[in-house]
Protein backbone atom coordinates (compact mmCIF):
# COMPACT_ATOMS: atom_id res chain seq x y z
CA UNK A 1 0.00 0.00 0.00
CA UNK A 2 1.34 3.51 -0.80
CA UNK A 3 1.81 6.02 1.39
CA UNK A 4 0.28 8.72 -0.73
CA UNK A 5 -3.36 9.39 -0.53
CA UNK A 6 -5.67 8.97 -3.39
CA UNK A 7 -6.13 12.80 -3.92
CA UNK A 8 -1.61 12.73 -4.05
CA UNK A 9 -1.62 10.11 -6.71
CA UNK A 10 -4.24 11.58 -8.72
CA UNK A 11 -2.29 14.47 -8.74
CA UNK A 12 0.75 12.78 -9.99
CA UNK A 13 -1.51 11.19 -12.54
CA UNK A 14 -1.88 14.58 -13.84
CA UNK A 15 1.06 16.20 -14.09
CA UNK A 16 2.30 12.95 -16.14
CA UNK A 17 -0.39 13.12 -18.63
CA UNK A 18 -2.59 10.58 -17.26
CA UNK A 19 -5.04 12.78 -15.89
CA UNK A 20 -7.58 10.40 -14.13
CA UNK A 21 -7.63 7.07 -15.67
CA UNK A 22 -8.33 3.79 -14.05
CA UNK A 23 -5.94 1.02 -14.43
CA UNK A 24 -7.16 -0.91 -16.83
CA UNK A 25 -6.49 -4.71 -17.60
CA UNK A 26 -7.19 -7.59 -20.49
CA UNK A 27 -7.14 -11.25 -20.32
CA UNK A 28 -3.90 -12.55 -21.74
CA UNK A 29 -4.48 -16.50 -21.93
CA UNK A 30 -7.63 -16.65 -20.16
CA UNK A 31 -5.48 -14.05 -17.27
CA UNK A 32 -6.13 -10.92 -16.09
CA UNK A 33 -2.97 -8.51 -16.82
CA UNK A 34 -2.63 -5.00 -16.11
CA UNK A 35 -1.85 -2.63 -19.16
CA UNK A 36 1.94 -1.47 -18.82
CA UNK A 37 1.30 1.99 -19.18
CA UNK A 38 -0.50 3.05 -15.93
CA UNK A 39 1.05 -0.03 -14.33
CA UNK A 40 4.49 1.07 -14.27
CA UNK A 41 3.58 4.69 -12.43
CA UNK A 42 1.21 3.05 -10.10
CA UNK A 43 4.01 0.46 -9.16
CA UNK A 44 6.24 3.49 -9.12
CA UNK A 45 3.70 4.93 -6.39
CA UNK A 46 3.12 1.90 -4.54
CA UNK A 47 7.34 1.49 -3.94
CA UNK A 48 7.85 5.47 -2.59
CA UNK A 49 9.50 5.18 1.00
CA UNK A 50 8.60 7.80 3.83
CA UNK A 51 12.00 9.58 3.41
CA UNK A 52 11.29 10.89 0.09
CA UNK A 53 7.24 11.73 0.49
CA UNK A 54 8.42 15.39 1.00
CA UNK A 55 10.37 15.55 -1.59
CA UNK A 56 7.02 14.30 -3.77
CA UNK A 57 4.54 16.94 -2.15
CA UNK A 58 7.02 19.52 -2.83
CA UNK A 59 7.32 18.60 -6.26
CA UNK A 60 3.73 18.65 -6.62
CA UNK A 61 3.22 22.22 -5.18
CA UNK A 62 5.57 22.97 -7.57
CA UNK A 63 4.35 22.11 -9.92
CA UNK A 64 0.42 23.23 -9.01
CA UNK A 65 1.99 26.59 -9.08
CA UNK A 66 3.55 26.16 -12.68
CA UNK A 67 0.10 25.40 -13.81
CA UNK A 68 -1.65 28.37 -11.93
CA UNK A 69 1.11 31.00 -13.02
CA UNK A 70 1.35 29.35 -16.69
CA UNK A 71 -2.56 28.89 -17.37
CA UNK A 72 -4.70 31.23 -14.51
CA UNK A 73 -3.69 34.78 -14.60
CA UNK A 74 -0.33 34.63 -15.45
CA UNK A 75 0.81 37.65 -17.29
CA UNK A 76 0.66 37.38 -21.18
CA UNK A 77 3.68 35.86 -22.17
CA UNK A 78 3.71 37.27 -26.18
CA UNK A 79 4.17 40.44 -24.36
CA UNK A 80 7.91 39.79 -23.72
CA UNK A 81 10.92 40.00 -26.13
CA UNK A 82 13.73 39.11 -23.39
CA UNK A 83 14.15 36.90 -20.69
CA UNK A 84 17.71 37.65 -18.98
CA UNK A 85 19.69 36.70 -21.94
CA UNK A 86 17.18 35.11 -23.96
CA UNK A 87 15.48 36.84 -27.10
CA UNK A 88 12.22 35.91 -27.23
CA UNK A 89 11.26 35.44 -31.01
C-alpha cells in the first residue's frame, strides 16, 4: 500500500499526462494482466519510501503553481521580447 493518498496520486496522474484514468487490464491466456502503461507509475507509487514523500509533495506544489502562473492569470507571455539573456522570437 502507498503512502500517498488517493487525492496525491491523482495528482501525480496529472502532471504525467494521465489525468484520471483507471488502471485498466485484459485477459492474456484466459489471465487478467494490467496494461503497462499506468502499471508502471502506479508500481512506481506503490514502492515510494517515507524519506522521500516530501520531496514528492514539494514537487507537486511545484508544480500546481507552474500550472496556476502558466494557465490562470499569469501575465501574457507574447508580451515579452527578453528573458535575462534570452530573445524571445
Amino acid at each position: 500500500m502507498s503512502a500517498l493518498a488517493p487525492l496525491d496520486r491523482a495528482r501525480v496522474r496529472y502532471h504525467l499526462g494521465y489525468l484520471n484514468v483507471q488502471e485498466t487490464s485484459t485477459y492474456v491466456l484466459g489471465v487478467p494482466a494490467a496494461i503497462p502503461q499506468l502499471f508502471s507509475v502506479e508500481g512506481a507509487m506503490d514502492k515510494l519510501t517515507p524519506e522521500i514523500l516530501p520531496k514528492v509533495y514539494l514537487l507537486l506544489d511545484r508544480l500546481d503553481c507552474l500550472e496556476c502562473e502558466l494557465f490562470g492569470g499569469a501575465p501574457d507571455f507574447a508580451s515579452y521580447k527578453q528573458v535575462d539573456k534570452v530573445i524571445i522570437n
